[in-house]
Protein backbone atom coordinates (compact mmCIF):
# COMPACT_ATOMS: atom_id res chain seq x y z
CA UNK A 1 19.28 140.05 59.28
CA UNK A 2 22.19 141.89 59.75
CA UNK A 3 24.32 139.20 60.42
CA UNK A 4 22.89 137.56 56.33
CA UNK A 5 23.81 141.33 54.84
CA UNK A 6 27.36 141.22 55.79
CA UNK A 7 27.13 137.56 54.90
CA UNK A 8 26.35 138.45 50.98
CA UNK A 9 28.30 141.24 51.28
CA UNK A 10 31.53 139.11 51.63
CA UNK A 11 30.09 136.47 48.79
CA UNK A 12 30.07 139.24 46.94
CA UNK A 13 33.44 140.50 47.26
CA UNK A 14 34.84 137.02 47.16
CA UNK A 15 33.23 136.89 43.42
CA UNK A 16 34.04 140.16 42.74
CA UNK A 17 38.00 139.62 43.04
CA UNK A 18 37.71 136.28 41.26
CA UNK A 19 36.14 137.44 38.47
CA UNK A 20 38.04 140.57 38.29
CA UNK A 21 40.86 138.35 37.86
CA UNK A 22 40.56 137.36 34.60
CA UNK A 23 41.44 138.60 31.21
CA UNK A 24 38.58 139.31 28.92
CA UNK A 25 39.39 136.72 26.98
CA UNK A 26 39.08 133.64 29.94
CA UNK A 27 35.56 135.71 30.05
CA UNK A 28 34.63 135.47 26.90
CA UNK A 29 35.76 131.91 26.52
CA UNK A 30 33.84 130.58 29.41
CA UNK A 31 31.03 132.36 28.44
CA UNK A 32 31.25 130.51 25.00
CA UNK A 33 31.72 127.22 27.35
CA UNK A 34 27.91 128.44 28.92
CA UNK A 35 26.27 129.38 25.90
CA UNK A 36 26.77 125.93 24.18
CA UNK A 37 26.08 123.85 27.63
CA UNK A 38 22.59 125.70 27.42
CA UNK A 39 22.14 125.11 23.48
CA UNK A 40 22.65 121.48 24.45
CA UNK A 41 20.24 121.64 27.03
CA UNK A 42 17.42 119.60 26.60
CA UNK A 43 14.96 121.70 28.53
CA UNK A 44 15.76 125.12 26.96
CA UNK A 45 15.63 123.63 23.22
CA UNK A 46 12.26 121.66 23.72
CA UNK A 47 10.45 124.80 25.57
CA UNK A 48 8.47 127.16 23.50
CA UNK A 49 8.80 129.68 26.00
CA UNK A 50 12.08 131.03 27.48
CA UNK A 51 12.26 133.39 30.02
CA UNK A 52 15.29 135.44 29.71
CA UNK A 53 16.64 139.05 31.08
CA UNK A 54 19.30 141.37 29.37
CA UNK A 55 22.24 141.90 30.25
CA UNK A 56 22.94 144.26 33.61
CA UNK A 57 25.78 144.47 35.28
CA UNK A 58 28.50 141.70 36.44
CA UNK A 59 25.80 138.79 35.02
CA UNK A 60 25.86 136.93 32.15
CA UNK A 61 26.10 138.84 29.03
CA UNK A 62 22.58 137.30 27.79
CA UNK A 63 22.46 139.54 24.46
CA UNK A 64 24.32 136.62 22.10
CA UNK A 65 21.75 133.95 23.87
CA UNK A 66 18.98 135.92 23.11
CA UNK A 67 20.04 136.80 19.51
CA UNK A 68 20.83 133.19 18.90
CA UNK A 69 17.89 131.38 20.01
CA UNK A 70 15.88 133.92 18.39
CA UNK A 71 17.29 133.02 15.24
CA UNK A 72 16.23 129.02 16.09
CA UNK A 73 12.38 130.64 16.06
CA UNK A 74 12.63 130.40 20.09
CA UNK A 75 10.10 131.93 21.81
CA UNK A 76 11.44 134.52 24.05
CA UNK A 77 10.22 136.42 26.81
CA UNK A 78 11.65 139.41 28.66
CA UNK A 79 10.73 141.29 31.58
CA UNK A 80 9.23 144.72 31.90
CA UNK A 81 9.91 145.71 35.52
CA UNK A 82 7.45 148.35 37.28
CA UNK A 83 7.80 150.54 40.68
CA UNK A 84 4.41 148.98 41.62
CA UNK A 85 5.26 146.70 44.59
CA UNK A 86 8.28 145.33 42.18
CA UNK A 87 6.25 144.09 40.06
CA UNK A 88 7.39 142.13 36.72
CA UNK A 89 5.06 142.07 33.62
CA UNK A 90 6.08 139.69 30.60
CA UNK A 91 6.38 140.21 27.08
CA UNK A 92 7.81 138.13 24.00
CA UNK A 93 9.56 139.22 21.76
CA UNK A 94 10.37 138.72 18.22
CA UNK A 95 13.73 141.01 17.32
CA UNK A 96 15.71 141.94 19.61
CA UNK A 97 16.99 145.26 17.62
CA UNK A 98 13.41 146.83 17.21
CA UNK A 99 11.82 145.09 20.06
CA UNK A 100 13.26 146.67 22.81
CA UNK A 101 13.83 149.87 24.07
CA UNK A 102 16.07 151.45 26.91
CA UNK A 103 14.05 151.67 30.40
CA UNK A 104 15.23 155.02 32.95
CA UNK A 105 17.32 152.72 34.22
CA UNK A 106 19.63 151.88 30.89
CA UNK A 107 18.76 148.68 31.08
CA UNK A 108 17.00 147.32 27.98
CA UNK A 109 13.28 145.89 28.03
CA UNK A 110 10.93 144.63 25.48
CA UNK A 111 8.25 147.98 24.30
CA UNK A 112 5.14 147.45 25.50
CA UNK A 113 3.29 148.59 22.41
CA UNK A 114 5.28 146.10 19.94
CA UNK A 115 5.14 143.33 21.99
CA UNK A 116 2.72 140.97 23.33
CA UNK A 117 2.26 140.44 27.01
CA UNK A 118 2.62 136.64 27.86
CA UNK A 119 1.01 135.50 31.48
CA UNK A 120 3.92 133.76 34.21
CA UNK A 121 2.37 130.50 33.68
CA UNK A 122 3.10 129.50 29.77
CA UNK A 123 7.00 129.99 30.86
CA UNK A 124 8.41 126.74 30.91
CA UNK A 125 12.09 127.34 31.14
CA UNK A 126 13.09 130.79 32.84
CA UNK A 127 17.05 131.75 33.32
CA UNK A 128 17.64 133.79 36.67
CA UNK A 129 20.24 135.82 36.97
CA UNK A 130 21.94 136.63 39.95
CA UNK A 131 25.68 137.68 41.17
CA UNK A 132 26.62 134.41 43.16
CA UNK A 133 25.11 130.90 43.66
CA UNK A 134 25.89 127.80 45.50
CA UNK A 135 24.96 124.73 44.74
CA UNK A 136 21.89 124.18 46.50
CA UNK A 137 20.88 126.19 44.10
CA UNK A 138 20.68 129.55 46.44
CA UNK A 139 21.40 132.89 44.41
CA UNK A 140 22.15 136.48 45.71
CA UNK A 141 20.43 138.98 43.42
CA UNK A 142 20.62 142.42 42.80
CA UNK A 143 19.24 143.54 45.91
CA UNK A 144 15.92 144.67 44.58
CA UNK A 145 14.24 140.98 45.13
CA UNK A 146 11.98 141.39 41.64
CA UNK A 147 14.06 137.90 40.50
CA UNK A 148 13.36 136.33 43.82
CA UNK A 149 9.28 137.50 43.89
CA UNK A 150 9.61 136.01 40.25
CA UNK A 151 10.93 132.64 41.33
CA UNK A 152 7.83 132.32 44.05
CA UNK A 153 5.39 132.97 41.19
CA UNK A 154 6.52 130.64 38.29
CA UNK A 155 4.72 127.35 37.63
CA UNK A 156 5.94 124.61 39.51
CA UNK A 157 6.50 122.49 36.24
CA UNK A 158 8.77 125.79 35.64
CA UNK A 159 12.72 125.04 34.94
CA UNK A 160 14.07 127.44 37.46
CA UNK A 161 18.18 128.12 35.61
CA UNK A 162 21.05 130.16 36.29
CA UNK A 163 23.52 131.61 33.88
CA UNK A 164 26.94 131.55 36.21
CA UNK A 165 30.84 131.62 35.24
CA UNK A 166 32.42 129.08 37.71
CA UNK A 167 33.86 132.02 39.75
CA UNK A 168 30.75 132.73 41.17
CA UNK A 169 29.73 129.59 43.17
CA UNK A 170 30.46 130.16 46.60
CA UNK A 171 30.69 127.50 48.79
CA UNK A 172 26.88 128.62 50.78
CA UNK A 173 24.64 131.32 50.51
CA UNK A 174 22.80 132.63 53.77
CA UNK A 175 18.90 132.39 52.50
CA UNK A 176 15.83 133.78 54.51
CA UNK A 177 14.13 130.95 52.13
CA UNK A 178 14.70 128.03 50.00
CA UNK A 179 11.52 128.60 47.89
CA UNK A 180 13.87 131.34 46.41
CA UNK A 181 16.32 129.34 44.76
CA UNK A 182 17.48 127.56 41.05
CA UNK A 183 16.73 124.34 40.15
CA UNK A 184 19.80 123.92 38.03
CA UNK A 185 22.85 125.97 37.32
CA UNK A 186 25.19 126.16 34.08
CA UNK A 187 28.40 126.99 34.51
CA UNK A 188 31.60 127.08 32.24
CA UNK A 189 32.91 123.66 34.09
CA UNK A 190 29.39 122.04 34.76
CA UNK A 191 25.98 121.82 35.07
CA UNK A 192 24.80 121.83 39.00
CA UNK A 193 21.61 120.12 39.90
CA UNK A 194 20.02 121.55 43.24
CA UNK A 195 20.78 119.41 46.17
């Protein structure tokens, strides 16, 4: 266990310095590279239901994404996370400036009392985020496992996709499990079917 901590840790660092590395504007134009793979992506546009997060952290700024395929009539759903167990509860939402509201956190999250709760099993494309991935499609998270819990629970006919600059595939992530890992990852240079 140990031994997989330290592991991350230096995945982590190794992304870290890469993606510290570049200017704001290499980051915004691969970003612009990412956004119009997954526009072009056949399973995102035919889904009625996208599972999507805002943005937190060193991820994928996701705010644009949502914005956008909001504006195609998309349906979009975003997690509400709870202290119970880590649990996730779903909710769509229809505009992202009145729908959503800051958590303790500072994270945004859809308001429960504007927006309707949607069960895991009428997602049919959901976009994990995560800090690194290979591509066998294993991800390390943010350390609080609520994406990883997530990935167990989704239908099976669920699209399981990552978000990911090509700076943060490492060459293998240590996993406890493969049942926690992407189907398919989008990067700036290419999309990356699991192995």
């Amino acid at each position: 266990m140990e031994e997989m901590k330290n592991t991350k840790n230096s995945v982590l660092a190794q992304v870290a310095e890469r993606l510290g590395a570049l200017t704001k504007e290499e980051l915004a134009e691969k970003y612009n590279c990412i956004e119009n793979k997954l526009f072009e992506f056949a399973n995102f546009m035919e889904a009625n239901l996208a599972f999507l997060s805002t943005p937190a952290g060193t991820q994928i700024p996701t705010e644009d994404i949502i914005r956008k395929a909001l504006n195609i009539e998309k349906g979009i759903v975003l997690p509400v996370f709870t202290d119970a167990k880590n649990s996730i509860q779903l909710y769509k939402i229809m505009d992202y400036d009145k729908d959503l509201v800051t958590n303790a956190n500072d994270v945004l999250e859809p308001n429960p009392e504007r927006c309707k709760k949607i069960s895991l099993d009428d997602i049919e494309i959901a976009i994990i985020p995560g800090l690194a991935f290979d591509d066998k499609g294993g991800r390390v998270g943010f350390g609080n496992n609520y994406y990883s819990k997530l990935i167990t629970k989704l239908p099976e006919t669920c699209r399981k996709v990552a978000l990911a600059y090509e700076d943060q595939i490492v060459d293998q992530i240590q996993m406890e499990s493969r049942k926690f890992t992407v189907d398919i990852i989008i990067t700036d240079k290419r999309v990356i079917y699991k192995i």
